[in-house]
C-alpha atoms as a PDB file:
ATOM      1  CA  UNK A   1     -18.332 -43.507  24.698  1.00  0.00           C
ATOM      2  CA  UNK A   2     -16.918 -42.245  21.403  1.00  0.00           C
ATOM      3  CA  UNK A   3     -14.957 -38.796  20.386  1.00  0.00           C
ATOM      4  CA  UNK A   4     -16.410 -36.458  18.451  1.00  0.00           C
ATOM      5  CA  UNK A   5     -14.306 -34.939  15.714  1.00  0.00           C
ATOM      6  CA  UNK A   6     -14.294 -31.083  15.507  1.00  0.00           C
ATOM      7  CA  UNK A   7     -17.222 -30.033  13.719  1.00  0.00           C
ATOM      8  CA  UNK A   8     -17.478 -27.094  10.887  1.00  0.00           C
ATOM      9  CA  UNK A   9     -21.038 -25.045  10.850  1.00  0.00           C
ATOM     10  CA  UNK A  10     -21.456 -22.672   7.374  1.00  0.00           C
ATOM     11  CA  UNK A  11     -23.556 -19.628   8.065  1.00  0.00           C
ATOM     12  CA  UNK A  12     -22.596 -18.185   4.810  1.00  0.00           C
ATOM     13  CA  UNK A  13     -20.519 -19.307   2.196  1.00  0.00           C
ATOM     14  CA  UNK A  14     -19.254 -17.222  -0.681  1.00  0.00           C
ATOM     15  CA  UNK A  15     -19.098 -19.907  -3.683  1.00  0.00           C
ATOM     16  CA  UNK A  16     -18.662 -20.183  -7.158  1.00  0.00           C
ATOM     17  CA  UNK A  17     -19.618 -22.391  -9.922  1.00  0.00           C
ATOM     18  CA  UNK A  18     -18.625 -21.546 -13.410  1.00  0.00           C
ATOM     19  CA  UNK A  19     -19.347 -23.377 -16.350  1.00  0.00           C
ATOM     20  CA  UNK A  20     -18.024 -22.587 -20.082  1.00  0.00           C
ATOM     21  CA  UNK A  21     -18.613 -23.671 -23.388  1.00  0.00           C
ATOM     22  CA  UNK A  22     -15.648 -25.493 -24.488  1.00  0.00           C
ATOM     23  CA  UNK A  23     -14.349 -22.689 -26.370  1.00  0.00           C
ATOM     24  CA  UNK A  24     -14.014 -20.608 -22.703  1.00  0.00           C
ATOM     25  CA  UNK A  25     -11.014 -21.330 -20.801  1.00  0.00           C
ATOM     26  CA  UNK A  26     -10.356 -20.249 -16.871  1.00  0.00           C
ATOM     27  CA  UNK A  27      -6.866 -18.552 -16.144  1.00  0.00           C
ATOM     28  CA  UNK A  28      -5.555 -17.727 -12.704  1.00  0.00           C
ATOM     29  CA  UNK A  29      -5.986 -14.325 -13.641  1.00  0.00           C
ATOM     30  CA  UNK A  30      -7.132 -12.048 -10.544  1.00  0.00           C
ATOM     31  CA  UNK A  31      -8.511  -8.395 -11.059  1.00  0.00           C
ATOM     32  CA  UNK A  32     -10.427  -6.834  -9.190  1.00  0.00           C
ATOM     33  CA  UNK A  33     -14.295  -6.675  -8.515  1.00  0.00           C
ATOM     34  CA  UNK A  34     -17.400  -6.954  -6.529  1.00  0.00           C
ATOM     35  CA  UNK A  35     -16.446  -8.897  -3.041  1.00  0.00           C
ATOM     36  CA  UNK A  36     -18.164 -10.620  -0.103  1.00  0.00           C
ATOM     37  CA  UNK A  37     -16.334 -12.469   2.816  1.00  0.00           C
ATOM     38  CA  UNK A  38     -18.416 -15.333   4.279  1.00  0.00           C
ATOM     39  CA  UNK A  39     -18.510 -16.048   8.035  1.00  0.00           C
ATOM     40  CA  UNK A  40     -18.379 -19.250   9.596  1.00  0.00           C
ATOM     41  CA  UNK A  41     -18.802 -20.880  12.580  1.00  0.00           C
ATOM     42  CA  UNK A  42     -15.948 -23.600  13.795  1.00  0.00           C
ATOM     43  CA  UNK A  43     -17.142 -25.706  16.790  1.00  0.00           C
ATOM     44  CA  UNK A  44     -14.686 -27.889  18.865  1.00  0.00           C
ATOM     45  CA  UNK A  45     -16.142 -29.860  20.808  1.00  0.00           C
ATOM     46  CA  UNK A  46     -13.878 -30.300  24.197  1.00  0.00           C
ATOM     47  CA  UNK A  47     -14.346 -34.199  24.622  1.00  0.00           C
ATOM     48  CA  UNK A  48     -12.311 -34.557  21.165  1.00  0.00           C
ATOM     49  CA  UNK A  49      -9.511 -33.278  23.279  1.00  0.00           C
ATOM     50  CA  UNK A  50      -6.692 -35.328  24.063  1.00  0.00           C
ATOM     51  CA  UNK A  51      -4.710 -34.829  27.918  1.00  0.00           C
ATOM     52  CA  UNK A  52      -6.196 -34.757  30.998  1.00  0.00           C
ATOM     53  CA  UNK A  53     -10.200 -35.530  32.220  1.00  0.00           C
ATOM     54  CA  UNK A  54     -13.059 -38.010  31.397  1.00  0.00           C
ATOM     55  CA  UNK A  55     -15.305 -37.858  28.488  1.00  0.00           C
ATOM     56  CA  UNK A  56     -18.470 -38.123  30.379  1.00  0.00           C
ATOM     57  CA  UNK A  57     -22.163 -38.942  28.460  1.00  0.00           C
ATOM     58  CA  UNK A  58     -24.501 -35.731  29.034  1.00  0.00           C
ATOM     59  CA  UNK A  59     -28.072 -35.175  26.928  1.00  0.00           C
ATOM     60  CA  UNK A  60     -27.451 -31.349  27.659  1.00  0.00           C
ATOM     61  CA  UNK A  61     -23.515 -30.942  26.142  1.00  0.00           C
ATOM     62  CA  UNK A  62     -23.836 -29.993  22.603  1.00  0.00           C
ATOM     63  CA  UNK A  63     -22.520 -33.135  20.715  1.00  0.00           C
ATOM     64  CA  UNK A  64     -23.945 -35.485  23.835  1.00  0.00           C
ATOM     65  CA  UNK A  65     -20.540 -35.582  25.785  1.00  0.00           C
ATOM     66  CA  UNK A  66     -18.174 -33.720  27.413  1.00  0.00           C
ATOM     67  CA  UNK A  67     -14.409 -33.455  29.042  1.00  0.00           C
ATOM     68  CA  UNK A  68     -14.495 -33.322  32.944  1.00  0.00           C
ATOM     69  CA  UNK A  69     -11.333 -32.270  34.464  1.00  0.00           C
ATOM     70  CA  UNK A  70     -11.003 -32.531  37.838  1.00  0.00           C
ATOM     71  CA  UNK A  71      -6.911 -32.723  38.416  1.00  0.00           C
ATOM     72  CA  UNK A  72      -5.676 -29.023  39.365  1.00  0.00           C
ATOM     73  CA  UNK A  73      -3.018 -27.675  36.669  1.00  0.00           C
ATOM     74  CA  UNK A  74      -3.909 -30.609  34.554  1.00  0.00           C
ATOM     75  CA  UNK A  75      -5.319 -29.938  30.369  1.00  0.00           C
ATOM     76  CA  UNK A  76      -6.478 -31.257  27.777  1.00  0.00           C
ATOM     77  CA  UNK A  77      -5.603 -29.935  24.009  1.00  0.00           C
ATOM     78  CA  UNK A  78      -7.182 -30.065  19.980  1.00  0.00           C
ATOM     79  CA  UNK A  79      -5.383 -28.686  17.267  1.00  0.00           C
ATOM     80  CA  UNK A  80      -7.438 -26.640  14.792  1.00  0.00           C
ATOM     81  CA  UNK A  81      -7.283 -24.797  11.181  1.00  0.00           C
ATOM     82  CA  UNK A  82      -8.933 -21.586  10.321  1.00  0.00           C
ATOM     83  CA  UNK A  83      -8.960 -20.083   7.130  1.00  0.00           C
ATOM     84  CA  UNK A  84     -10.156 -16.450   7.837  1.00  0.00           C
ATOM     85  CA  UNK A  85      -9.680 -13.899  11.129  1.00  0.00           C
ATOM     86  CA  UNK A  86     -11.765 -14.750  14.428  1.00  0.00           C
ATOM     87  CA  UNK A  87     -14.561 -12.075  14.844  1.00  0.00           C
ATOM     88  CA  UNK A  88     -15.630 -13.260  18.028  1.00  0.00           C
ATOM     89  CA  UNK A  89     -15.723 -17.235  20.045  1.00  0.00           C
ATOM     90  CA  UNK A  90     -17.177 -18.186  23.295  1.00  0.00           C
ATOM     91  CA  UNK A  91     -16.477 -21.390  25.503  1.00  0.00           C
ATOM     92  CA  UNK A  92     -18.748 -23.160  27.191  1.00  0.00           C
ATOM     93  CA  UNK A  93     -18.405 -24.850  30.362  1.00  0.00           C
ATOM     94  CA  UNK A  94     -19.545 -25.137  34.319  1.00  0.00           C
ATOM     95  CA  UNK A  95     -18.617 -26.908  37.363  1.00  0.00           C
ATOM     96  CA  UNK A  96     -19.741 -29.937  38.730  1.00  0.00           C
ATOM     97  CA  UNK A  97     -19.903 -30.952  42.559  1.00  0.00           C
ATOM     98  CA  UNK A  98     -18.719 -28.750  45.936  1.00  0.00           C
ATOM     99  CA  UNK A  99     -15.140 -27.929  45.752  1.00  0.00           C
ATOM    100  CA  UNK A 100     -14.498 -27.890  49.509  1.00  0.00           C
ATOM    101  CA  UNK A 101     -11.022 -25.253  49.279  1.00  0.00           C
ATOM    102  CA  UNK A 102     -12.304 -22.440  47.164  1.00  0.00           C
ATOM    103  CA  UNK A 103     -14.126 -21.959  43.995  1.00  0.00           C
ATOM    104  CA  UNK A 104     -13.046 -23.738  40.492  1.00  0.00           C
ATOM    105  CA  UNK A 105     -10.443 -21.422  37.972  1.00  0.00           C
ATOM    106  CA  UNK A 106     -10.021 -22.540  34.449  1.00  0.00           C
ATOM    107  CA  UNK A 107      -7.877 -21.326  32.173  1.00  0.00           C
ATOM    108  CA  UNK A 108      -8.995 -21.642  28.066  1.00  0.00           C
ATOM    109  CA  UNK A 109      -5.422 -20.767  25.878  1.00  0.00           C
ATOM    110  CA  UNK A 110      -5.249 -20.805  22.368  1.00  0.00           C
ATOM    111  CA  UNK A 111      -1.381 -20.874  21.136  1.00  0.00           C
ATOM    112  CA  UNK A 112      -0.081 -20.634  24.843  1.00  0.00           C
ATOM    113  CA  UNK A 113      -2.436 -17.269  24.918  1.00  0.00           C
ATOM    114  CA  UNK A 114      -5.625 -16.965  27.824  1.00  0.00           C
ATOM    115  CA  UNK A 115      -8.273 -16.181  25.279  1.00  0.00           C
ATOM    116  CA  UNK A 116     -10.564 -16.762  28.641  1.00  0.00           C
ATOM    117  CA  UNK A 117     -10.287 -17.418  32.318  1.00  0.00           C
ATOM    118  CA  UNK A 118     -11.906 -17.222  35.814  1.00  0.00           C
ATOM    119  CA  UNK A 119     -13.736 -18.756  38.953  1.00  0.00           C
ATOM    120  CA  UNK A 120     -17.062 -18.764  41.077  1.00  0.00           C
ATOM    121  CA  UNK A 121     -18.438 -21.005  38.023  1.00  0.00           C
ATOM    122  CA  UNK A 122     -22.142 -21.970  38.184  1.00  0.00           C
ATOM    123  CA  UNK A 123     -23.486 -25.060  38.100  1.00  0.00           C
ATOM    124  CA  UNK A 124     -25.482 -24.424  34.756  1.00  0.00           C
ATOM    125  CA  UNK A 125     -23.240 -23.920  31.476  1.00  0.00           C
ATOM    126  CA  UNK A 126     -22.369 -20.549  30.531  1.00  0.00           C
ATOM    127  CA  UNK A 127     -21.187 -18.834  27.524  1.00  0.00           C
ATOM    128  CA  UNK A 128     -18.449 -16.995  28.312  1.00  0.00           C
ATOM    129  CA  UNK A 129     -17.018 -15.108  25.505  1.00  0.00           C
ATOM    130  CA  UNK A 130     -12.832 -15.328  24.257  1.00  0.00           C
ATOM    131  CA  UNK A 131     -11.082 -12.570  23.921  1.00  0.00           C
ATOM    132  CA  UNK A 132      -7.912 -11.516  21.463  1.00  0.00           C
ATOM    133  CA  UNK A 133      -7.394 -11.971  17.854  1.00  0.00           C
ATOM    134  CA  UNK A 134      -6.486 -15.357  15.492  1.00  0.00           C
ATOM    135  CA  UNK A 135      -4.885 -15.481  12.420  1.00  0.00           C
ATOM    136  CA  UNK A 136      -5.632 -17.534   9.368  1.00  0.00           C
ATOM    137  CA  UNK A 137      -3.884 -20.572  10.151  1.00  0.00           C
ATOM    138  CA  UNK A 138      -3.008 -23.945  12.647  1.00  0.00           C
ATOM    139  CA  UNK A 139      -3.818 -23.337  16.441  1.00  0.00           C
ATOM    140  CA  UNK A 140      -3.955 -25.680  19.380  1.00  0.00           C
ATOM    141  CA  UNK A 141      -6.518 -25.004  22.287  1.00  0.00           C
ATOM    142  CA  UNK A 142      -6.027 -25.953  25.262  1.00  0.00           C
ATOM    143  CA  UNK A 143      -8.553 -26.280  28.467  1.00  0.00           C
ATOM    144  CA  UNK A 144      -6.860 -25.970  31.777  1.00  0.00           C
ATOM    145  CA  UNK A 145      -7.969 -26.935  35.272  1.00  0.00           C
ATOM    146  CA  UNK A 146      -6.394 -23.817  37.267  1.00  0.00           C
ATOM    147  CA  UNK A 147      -7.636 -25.066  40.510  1.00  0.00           C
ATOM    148  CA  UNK A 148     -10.024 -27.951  41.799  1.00  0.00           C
ATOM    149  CA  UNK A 149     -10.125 -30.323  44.497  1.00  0.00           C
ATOM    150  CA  UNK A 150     -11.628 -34.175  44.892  1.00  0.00           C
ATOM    151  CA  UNK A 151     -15.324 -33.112  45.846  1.00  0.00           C
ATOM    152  CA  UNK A 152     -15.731 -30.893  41.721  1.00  0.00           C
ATOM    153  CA  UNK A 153     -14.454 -30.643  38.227  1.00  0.00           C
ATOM    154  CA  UNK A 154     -14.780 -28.485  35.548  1.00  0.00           C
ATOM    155  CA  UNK A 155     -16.801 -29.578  32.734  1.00  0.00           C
ATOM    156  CA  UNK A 156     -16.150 -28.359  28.965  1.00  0.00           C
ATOM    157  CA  UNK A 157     -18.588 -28.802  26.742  1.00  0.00           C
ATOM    158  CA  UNK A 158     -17.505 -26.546  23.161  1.00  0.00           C
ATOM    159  CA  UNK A 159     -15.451 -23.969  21.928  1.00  0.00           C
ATOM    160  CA  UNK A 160     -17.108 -21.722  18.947  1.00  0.00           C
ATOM    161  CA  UNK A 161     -15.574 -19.677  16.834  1.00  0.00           C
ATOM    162  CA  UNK A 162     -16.971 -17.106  14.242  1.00  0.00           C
ATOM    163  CA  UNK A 163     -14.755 -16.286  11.451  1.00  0.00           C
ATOM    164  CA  UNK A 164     -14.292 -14.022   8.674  1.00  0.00           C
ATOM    165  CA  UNK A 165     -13.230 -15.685   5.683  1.00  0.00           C
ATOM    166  CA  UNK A 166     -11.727 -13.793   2.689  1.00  0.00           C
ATOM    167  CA  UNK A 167     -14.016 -13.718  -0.342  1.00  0.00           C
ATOM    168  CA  UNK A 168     -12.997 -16.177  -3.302  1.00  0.00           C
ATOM    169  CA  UNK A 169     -10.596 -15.443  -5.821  1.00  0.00           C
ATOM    170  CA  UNK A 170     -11.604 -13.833  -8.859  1.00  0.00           C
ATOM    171  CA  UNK A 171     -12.306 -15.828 -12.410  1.00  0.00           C
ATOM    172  CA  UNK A 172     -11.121 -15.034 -15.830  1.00  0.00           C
ATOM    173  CA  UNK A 173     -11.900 -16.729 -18.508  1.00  0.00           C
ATOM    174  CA  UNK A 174     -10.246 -16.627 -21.726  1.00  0.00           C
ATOM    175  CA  UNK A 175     -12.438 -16.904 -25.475  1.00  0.00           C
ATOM    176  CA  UNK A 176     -10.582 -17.683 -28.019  1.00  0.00           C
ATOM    177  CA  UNK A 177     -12.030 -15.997 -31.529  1.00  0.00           C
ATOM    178  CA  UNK A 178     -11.086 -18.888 -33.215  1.00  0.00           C
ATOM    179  CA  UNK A 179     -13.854 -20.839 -31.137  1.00  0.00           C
ATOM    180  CA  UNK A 180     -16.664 -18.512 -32.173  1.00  0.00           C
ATOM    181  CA  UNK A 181     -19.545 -19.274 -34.666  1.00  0.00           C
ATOM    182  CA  UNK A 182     -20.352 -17.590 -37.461  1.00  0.00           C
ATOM    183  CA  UNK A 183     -18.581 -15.610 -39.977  1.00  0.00           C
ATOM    184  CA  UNK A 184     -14.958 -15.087 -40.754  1.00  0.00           C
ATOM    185  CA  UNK A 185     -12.044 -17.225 -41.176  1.00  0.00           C
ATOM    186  CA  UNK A 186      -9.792 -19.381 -38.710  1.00  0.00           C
ATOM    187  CA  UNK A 187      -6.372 -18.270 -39.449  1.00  0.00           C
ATOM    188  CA  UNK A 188      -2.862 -20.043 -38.125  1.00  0.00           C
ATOM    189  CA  UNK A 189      -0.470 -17.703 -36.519  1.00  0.00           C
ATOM    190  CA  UNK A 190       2.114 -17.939 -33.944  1.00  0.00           C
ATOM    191  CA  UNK A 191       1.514 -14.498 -32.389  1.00  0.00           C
ATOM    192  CA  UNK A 192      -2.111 -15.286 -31.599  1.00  0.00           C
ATOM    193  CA  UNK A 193      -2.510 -16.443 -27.716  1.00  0.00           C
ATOM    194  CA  UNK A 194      -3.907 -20.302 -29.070  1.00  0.00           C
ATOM    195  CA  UNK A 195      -2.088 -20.038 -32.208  1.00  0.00           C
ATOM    196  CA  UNK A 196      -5.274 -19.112 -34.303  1.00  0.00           C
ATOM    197  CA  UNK A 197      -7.196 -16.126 -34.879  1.00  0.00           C
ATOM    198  CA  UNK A 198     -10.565 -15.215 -36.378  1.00  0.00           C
ATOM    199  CA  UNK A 199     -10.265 -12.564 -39.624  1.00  0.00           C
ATOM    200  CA  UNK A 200     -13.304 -10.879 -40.982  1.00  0.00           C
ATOM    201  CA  UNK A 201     -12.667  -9.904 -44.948  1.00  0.00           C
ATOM    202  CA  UNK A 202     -15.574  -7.559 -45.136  1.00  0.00           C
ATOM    203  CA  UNK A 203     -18.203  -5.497 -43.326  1.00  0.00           C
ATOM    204  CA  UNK A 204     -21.251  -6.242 -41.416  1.00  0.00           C
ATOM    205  CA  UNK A 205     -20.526  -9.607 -40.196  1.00  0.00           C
ATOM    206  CA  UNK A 206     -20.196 -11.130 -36.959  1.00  0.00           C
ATOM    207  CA  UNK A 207     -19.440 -14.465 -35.145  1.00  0.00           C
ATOM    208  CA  UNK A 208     -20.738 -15.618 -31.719  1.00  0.00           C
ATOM    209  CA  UNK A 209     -19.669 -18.087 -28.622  1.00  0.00           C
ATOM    210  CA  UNK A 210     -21.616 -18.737 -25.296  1.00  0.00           C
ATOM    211  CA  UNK A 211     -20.230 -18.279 -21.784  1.00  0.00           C
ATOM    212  CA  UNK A 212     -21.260 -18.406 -18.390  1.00  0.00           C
ATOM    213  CA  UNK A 213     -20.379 -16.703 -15.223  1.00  0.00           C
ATOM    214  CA  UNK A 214     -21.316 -16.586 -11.746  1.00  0.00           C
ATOM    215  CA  UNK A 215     -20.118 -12.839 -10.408  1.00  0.00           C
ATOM    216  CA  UNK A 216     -20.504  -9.779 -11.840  1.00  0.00           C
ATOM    217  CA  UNK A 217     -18.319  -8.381 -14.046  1.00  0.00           C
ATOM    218  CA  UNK A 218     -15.303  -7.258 -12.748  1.00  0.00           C
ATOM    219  CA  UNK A 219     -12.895  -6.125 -16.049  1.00  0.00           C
ATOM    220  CA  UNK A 220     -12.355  -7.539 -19.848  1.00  0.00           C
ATOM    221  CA  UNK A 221     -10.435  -7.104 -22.420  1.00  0.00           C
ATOM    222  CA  UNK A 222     -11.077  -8.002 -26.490  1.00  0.00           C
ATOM    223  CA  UNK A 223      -7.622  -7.992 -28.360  1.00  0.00           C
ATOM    224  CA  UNK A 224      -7.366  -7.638 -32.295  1.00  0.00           C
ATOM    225  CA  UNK A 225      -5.931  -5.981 -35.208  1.00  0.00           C
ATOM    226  CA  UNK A 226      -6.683  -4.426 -38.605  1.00  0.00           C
ATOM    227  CA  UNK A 227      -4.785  -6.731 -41.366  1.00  0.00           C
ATOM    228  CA  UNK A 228      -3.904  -5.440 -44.741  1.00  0.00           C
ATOM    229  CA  UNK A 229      -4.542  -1.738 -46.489  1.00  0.00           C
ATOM    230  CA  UNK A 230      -7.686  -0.060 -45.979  1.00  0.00           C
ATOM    231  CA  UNK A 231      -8.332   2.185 -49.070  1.00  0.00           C
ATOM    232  CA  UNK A 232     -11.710   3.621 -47.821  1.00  0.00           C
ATOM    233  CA  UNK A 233     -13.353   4.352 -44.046  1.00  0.00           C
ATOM    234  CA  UNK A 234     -10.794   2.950 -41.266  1.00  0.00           C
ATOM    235  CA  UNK A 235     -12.323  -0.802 -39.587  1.00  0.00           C
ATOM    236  CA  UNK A 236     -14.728  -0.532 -36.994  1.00  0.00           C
ATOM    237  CA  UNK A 237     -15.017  -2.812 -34.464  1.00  0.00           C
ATOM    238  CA  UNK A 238     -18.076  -3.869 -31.954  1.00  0.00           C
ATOM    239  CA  UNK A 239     -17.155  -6.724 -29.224  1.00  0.00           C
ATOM    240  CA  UNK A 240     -20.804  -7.176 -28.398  1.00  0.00           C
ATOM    241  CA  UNK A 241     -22.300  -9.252 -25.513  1.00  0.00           C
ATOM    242  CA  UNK A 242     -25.889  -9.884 -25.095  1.00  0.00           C
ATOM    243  CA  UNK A 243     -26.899  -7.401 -28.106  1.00  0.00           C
ATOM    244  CA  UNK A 244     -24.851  -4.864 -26.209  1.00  0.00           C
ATOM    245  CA  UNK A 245     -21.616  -3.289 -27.371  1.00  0.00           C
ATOM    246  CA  UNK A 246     -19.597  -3.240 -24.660  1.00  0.00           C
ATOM    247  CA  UNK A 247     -15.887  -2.654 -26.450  1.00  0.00           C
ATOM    248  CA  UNK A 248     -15.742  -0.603 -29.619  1.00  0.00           C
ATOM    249  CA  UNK A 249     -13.517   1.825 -32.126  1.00  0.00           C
ATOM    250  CA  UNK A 250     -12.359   2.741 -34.870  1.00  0.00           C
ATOM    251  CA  UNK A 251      -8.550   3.489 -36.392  1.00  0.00           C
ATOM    252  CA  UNK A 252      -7.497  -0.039 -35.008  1.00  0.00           C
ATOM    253  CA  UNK A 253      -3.233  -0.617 -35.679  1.00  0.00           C
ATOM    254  CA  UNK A 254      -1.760  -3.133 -37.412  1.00  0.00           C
ATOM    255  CA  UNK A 255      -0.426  -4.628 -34.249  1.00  0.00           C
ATOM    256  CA  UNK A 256      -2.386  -6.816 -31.819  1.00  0.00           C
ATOM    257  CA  UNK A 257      -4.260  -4.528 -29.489  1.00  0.00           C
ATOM    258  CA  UNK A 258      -5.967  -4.719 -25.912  1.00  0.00           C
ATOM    259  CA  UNK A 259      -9.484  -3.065 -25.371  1.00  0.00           C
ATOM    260  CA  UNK A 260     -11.270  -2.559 -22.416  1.00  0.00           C
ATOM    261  CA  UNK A 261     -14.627  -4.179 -22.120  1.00  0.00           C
ATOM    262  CA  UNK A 262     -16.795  -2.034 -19.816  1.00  0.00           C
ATOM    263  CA  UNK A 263     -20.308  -1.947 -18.800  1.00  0.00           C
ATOM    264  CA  UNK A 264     -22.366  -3.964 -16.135  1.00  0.00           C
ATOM    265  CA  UNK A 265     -22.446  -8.186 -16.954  1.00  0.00           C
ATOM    266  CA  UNK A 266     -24.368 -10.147 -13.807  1.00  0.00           C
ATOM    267  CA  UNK A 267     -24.100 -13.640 -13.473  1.00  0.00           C
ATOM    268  CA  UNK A 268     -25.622 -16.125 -15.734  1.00  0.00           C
ATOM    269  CA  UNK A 269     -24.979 -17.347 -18.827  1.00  0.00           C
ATOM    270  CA  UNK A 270     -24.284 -14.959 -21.805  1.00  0.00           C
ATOM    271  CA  UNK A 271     -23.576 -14.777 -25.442  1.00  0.00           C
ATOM    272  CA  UNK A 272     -20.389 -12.995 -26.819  1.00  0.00           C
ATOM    273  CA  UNK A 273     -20.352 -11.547 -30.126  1.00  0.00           C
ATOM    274  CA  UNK A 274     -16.988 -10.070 -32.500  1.00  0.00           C
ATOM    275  CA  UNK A 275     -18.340  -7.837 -34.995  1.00  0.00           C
ATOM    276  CA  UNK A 276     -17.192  -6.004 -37.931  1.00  0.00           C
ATOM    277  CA  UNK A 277     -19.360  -3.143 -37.823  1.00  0.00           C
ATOM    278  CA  UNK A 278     -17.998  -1.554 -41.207  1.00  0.00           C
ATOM    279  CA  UNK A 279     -14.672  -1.211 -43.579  1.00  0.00           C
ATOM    280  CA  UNK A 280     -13.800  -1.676 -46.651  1.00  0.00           C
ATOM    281  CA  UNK A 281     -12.578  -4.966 -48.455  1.00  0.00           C
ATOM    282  CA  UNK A 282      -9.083  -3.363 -48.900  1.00  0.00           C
ATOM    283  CA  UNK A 283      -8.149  -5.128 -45.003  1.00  0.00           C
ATOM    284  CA  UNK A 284      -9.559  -7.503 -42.810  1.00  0.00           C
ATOM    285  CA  UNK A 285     -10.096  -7.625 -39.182  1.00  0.00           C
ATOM    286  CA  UNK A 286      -8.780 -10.032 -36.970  1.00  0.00           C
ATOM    287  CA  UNK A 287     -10.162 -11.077 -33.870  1.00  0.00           C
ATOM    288  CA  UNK A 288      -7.662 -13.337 -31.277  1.00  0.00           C
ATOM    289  CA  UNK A 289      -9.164 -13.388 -27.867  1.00  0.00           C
ATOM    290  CA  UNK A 290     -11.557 -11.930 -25.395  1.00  0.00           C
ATOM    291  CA  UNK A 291     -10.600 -12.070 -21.347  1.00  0.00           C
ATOM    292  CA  UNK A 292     -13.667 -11.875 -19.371  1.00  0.00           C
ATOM    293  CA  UNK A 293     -12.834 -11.404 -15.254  1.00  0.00           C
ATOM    294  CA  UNK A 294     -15.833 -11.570 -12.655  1.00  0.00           C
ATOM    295  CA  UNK A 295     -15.992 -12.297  -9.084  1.00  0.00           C
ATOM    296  CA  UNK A 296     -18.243 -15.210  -8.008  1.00  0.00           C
END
């Protein structure tokens, strides 16, 4: 004989895997987005108990064994850990032998609370389904002979539990200008979120960096600034992202500023582009970061 140890079913999992070019760094970040919780299914299996009864050998129990109890007002008890809200759990037992003074009762509790009870059990196993709620959390079940006698015993084979688990966190990952390709200038400054910015000198130029995500877009933000005098048309700015200009404007201060990036971005990997769509070579723009936050 051996004990099983509780076993963990995934019906669905919500997951993430995000990779980044080396320029790309995850924060901690949330905002909001696109979300799915995930159920899954939590089987104990009632021989990994520890208390009262037998763990008896049986082809038809779930995991090939099972707890007999056969002591009245004797139990047996597992500790568990859930990390989402039960949305429904059945228990799965039956009797075994003639009780000679009156049918079997069981008892299943979960924190000191029936979540199922009653008599008259068949000789088959039944689902019987659990009843009340169950936090995200520690809990201890415990499987309770009500009532037997010496000629039965109540055997438990499983408790399962569906559960709705809250979706993932969402990502953000930060792109530093500085890390971009192309044109421009890496410039030291202290006020810049790495220390360094990108500055663009003229017109028409752009520089690029890759990144990947695995959610849809959920909110962004490119931050820059105009540097210098402009003496002609004010800077205009494109933050572009797979040929598509999804931040732009015009009349951009002299002091670091936060734009929104909006449109639709699925998951995959993308290219991220900080243009200077025109000017005049009296001031520069200067590119320090873009925040990109999805939910996978």
């Amino acid at each position: 004989m051996h004990n099983a140890s509780t076993k963990v079913c995934f019906v669905a999992v919500a997951f993430a895997l995000a990779a980044c070019s080396a320029n790309a760094r995850p924060d901690d970040d949330e905002a909001t987005g696109s979300t799915q919780s995930a159920l899954t299914t939590t089987v104990l299996e009632a021989e990994s108990a520890t208390g009262a009864g037998v763990v008896v050998n049986d082809a038809t129990a779930s995991n090939g064994q099972l707890r007999a109890i056969s002591t009245s007002y004797a139990s047996a008890t597992q500790t568990f850990t859930t990390t989402g809200t039960l949305v429904s759990g059945v228990v799965r037992l039956r009797r075994s032998g003639t009780c000679v003074s009156g049918d079997p009762w069981y008892i299943v509790r979960i924190d000191g609370l029936s979540v199922a009870a009653g008599n008259a059990l068949p000789a088959t196993w039944t689902d019987v389904p659990i009843s009340g709620s169950l936090a995200i959390g520690t809990h201890t079940v415990e499987y309770y002979d009500r009532h037997t006698d010496a000629g039965c015993s109540i055997q438990f084979d499983k408790l399962t539990l569906t559960l709705n688990n809250p979706p993932p966190p969402p990502i953000t990952l930060t792109l530093e200008a500085e890390g971009a390709v192309g044109s421009g200038v890496v410039v030291s400054d202290a006020t810049a979120s790495n220390g360094q910015l990108r500055s663009f000198g003229a017109p028409y130029v752009g520089a690029t960096q890759a990144f990947v995500t695995s959610g849809p877009l959920g909110s962004g933000s490119v931050r820059l600034r105009r540097s210098g005098t402009c003496t002609g048309p004010n800077p205009y700015f494109e933050l572009r992202i797979d040929g598509v200009a999804h931040a732009s404007g015009s009349s951009v201060p002299a002091a670091w500023t936060d734009y929104p990036i909006g449109g639709g971005l699925g998951a995959g990997s993308h290219t991220l582009e900080y243009y200077y769509r025109y000017g005049n070579p009296g001031c520069a723009l200067q590119f320090d970061k873009a925040t990109i936050t999805y939910q996978p």
